[in-house]
PDB file of N, CA and C in Angstrom:
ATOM      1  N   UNK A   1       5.166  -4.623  -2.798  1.00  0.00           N
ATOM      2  CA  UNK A   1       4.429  -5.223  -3.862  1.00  0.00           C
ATOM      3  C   UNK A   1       4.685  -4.475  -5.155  1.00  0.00           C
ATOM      4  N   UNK A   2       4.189  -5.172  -6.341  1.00  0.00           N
ATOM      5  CA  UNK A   2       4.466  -4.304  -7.694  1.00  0.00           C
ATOM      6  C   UNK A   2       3.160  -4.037  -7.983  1.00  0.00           C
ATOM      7  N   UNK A   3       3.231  -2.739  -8.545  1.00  0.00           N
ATOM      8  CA  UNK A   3       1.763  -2.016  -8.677  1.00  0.00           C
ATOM      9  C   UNK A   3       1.667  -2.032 -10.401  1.00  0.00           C
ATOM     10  N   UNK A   4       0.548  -2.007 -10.766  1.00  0.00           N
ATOM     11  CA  UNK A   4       0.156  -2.225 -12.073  1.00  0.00           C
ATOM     12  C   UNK A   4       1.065  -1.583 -12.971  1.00  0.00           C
ATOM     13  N   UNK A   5       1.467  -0.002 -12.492  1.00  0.00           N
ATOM     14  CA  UNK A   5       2.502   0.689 -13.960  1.00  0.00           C
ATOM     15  C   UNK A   5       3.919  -0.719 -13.878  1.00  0.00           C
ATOM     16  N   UNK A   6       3.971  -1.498 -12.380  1.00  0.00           N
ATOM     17  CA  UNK A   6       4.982  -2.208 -12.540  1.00  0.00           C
ATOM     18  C   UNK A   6       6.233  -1.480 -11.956  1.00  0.00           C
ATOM     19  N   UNK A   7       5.824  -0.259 -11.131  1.00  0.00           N
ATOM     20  CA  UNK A   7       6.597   0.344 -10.067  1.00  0.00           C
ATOM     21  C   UNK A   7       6.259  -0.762  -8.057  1.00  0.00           C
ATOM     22  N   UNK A   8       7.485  -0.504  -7.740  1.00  0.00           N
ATOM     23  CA  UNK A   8       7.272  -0.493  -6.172  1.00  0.00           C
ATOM     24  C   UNK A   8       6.561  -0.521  -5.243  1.00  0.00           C
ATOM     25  N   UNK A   9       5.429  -0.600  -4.319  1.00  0.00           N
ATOM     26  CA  UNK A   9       5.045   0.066  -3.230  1.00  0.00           C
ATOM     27  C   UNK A   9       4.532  -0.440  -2.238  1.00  0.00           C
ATOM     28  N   UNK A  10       4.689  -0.021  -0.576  1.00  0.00           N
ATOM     29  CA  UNK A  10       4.558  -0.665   0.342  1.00  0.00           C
ATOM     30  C   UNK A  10       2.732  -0.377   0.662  1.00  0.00           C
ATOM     31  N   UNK A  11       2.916  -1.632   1.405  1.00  0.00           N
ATOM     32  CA  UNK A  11       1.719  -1.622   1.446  1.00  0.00           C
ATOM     33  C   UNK A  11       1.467  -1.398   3.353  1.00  0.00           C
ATOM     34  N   UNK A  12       0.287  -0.240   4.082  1.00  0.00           N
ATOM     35  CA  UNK A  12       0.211   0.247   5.181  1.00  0.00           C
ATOM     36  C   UNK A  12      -1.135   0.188   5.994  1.00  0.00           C
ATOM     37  N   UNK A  13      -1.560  -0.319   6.836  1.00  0.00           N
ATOM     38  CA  UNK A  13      -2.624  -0.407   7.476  1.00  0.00           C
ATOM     39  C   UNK A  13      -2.659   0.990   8.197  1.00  0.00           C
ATOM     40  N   UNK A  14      -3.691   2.100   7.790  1.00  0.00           N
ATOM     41  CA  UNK A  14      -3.693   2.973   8.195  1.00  0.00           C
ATOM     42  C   UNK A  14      -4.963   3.379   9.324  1.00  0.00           C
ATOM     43  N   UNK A  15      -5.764   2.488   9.314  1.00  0.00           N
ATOM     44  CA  UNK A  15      -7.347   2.275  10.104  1.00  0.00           C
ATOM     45  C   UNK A  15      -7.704   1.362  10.513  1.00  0.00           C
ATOM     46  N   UNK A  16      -7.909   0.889  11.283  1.00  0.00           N
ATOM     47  CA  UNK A  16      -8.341  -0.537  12.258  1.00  0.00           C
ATOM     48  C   UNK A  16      -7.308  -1.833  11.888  1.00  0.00           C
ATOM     49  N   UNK A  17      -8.231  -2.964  11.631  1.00  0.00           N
ATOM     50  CA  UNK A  17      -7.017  -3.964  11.269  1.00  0.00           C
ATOM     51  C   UNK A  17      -7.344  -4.670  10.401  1.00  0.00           C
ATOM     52  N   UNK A  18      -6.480  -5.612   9.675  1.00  0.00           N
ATOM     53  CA  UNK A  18      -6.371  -6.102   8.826  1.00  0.00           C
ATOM     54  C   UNK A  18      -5.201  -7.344   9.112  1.00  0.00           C
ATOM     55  N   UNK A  19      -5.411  -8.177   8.226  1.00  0.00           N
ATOM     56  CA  UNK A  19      -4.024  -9.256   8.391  1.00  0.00           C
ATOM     57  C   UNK A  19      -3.512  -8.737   7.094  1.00  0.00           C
ATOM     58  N   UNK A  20      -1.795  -9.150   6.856  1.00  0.00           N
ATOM     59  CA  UNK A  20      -1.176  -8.363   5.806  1.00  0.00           C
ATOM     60  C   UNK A  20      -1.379  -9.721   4.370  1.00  0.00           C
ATOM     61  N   UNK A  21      -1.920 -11.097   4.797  1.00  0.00           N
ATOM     62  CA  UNK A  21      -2.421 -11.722   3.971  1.00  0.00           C
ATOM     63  C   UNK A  21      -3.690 -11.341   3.264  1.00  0.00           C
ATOM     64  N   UNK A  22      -4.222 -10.829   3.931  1.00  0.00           N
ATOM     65  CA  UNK A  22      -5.610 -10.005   3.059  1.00  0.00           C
ATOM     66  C   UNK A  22      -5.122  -8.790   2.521  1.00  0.00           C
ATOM     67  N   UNK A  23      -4.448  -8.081   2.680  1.00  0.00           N
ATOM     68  CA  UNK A  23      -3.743  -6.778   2.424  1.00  0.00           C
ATOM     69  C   UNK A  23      -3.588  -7.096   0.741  1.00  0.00           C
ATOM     70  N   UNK A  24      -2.494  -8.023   0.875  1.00  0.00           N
ATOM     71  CA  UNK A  24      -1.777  -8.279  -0.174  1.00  0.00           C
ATOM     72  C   UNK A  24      -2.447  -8.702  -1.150  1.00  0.00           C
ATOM     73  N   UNK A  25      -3.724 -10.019  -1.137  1.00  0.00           N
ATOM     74  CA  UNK A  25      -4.693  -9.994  -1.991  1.00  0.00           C
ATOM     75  C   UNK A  25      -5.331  -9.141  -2.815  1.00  0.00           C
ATOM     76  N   UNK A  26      -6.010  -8.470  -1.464  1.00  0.00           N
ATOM     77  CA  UNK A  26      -6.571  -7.026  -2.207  1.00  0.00           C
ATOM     78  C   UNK A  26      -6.020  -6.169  -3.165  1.00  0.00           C
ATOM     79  N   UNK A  27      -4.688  -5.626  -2.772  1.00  0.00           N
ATOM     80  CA  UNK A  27      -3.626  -5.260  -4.247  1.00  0.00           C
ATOM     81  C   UNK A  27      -3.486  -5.608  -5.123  1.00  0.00           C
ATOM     82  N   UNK A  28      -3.325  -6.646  -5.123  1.00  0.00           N
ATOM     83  CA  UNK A  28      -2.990  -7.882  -6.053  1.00  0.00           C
ATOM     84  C   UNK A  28      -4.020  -7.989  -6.971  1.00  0.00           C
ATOM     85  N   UNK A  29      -5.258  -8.131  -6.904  1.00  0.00           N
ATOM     86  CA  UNK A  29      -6.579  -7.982  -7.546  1.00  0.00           C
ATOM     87  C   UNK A  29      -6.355  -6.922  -7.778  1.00  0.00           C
ATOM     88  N   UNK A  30      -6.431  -5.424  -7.018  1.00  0.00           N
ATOM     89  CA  UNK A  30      -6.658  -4.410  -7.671  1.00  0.00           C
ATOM     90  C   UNK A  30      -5.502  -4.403  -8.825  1.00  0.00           C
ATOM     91  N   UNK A  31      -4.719  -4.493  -8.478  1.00  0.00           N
ATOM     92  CA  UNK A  31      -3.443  -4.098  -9.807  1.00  0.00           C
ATOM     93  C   UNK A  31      -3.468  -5.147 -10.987  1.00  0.00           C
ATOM     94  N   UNK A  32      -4.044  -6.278 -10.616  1.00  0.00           N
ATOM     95  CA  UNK A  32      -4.331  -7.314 -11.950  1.00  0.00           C
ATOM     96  C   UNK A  32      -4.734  -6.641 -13.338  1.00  0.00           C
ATOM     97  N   UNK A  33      -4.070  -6.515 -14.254  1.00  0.00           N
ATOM     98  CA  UNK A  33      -4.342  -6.098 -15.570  1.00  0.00           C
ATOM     99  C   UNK A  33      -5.979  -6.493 -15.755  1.00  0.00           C
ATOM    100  N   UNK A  34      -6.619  -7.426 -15.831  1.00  0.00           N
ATOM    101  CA  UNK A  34      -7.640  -7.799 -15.810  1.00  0.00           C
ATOM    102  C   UNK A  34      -8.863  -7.890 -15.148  1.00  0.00           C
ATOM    103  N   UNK A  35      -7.925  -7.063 -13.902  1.00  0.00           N
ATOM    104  CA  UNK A  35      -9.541  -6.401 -13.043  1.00  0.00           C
ATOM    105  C   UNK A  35     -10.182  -4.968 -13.409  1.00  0.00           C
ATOM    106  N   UNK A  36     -11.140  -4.818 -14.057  1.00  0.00           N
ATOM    107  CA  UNK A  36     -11.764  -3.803 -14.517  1.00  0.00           C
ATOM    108  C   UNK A  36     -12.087  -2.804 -13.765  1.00  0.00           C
ATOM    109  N   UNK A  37     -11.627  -1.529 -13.924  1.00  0.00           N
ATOM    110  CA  UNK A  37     -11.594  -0.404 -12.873  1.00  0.00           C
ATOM    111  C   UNK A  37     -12.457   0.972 -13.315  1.00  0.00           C
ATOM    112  N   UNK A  38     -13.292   2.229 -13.045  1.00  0.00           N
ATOM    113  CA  UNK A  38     -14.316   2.782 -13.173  1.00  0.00           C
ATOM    114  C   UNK A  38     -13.639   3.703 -13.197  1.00  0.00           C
ATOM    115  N   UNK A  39     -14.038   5.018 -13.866  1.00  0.00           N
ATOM    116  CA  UNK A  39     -13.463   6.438 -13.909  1.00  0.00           C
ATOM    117  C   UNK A  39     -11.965   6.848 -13.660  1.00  0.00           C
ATOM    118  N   UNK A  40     -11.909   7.769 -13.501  1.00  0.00           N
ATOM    119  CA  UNK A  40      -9.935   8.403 -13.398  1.00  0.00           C
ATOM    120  C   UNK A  40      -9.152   8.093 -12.318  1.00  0.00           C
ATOM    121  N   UNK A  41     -10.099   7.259 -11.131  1.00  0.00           N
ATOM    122  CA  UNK A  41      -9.532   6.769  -9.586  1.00  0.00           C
ATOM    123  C   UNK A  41      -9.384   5.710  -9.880  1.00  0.00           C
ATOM    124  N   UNK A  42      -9.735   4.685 -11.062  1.00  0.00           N
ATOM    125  CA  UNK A  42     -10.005   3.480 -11.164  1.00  0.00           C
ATOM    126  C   UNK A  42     -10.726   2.592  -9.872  1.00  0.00           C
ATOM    127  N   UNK A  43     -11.988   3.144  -9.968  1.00  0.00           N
ATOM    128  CA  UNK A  43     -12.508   2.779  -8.728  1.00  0.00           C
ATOM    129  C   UNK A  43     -12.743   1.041  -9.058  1.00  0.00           C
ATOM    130  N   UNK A  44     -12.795   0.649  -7.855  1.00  0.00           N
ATOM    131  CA  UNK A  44     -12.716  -0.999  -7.957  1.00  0.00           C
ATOM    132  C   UNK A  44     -13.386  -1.552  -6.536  1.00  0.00           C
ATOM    133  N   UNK A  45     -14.874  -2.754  -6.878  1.00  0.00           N
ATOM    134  CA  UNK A  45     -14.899  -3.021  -5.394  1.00  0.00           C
ATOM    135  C   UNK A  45     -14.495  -4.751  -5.615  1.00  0.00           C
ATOM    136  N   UNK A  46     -13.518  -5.074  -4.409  1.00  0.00           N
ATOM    137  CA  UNK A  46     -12.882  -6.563  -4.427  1.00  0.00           C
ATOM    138  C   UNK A  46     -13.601  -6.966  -2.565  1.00  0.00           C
ATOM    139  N   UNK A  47     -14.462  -7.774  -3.034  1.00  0.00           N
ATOM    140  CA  UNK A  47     -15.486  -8.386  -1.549  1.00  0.00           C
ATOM    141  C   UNK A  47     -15.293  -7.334  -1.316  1.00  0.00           C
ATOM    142  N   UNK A  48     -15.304  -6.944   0.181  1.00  0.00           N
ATOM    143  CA  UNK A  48     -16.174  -5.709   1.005  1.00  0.00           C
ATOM    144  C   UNK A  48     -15.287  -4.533   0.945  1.00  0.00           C
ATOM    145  N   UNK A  49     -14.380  -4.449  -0.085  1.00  0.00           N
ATOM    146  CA  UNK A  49     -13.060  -3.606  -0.292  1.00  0.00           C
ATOM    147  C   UNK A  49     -13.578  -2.804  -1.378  1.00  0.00           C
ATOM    148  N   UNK A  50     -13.201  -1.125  -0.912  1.00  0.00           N
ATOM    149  CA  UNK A  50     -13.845  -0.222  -2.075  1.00  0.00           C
ATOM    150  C   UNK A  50     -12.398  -0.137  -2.203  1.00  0.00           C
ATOM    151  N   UNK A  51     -11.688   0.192  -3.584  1.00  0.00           N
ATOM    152  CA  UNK A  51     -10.262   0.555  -3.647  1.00  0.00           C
ATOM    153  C   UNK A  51     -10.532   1.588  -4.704  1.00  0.00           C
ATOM    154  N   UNK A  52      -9.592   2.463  -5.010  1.00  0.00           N
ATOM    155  CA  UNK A  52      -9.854   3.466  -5.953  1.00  0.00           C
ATOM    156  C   UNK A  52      -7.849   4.308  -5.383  1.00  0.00           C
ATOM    157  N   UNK A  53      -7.267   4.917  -6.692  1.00  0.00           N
ATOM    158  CA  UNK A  53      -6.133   5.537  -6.863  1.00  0.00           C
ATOM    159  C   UNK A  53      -5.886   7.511  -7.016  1.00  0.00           C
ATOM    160  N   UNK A  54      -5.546   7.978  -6.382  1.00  0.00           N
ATOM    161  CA  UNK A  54      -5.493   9.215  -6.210  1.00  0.00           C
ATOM    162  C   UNK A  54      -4.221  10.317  -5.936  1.00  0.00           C
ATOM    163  N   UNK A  55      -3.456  10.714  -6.812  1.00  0.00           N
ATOM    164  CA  UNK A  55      -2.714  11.324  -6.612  1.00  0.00           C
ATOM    165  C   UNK A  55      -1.356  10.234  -6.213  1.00  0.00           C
ATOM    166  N   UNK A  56      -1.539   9.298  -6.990  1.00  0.00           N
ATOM    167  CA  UNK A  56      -0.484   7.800  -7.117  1.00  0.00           C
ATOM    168  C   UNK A  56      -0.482   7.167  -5.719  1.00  0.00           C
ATOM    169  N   UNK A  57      -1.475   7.068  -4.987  1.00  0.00           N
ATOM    170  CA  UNK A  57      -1.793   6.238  -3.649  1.00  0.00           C
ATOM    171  C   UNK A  57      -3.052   6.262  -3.932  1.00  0.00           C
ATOM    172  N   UNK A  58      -2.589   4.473  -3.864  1.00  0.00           N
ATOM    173  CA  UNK A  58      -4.208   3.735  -3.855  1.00  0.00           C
ATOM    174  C   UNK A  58      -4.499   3.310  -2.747  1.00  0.00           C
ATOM    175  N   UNK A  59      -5.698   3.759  -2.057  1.00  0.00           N
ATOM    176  CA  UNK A  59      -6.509   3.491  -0.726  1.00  0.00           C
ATOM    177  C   UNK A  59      -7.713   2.418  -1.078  1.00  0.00           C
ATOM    178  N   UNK A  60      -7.765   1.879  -0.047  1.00  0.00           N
ATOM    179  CA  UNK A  60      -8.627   0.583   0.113  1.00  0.00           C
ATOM    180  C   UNK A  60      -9.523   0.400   1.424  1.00  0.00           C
ATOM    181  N   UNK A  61     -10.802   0.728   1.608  1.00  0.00           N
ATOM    182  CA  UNK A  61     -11.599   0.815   2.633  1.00  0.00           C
ATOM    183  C   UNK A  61     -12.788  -0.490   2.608  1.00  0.00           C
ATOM    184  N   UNK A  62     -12.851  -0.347   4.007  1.00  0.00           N
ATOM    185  CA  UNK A  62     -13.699  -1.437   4.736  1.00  0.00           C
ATOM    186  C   UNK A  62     -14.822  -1.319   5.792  1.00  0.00           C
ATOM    187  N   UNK A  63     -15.644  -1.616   5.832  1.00  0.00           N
ATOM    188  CA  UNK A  63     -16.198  -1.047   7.129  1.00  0.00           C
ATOM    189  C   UNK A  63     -15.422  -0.850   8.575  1.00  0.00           C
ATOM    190  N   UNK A  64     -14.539  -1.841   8.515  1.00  0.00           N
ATOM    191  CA  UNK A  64     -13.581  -2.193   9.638  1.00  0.00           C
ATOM    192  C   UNK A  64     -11.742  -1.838   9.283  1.00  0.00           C
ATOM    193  N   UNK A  65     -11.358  -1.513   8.326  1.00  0.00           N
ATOM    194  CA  UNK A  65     -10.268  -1.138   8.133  1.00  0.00           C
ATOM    195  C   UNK A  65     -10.148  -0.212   6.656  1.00  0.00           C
ATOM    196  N   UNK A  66      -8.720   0.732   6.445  1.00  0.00           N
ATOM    197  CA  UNK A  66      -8.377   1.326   5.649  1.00  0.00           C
ATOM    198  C   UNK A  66      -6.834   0.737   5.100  1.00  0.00           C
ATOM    199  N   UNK A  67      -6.558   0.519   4.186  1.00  0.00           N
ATOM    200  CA  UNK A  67      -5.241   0.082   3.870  1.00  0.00           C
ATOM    201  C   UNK A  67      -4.972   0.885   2.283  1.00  0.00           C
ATOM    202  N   UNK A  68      -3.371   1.192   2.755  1.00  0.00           N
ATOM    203  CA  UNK A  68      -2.941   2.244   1.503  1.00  0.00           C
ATOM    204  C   UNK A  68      -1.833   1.759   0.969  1.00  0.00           C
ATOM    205  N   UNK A  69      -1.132   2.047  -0.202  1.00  0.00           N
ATOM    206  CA  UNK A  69      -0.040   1.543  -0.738  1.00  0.00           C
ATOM    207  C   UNK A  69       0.495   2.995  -1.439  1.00  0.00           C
ATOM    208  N   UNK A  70       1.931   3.054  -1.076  1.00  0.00           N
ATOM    209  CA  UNK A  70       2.713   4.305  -1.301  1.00  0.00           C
ATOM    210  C   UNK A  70       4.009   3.445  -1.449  1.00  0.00           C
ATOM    211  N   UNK A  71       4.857   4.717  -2.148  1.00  0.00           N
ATOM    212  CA  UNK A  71       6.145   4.419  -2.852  1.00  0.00           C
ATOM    213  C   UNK A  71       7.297   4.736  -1.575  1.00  0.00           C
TER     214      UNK A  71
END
């Protein structure tokens, strides 16, 4: 997927499950120029998805899954 700077990155189910059609949403929103993001993690919640960026991997948690995106 293309991440907001408009670099690369795969996207990884790292905690329970997920379908990679919801995966991709979720990114997709988070990296939208126009989704409004909170402090220096750009914290962001998309439905039951907390997402937030750290050390250039953005993690995305669920009660039921974790999904990350790396270069």
């Amino acid at each position: 997927m293309t991440t907001v700077t408009g670099g690369r990155a795969k996207v990884q189910v790292v905690r329970g499950r997920t379908t990679c059609v919801e995966a991709m949403r979720v990114f997709e929103k988070y990296n939208d120029p126009d989704t409004p993001a909170e402090g220096t993690a750009g914290l962001v919640v998309i439905g039951h998805w907390t997402c937030g960026t750290r050390g250039g991997i953005t993690t995305c948690t669920s009660k039921v899954a974790t999904i990350r995106t790396h270069s």
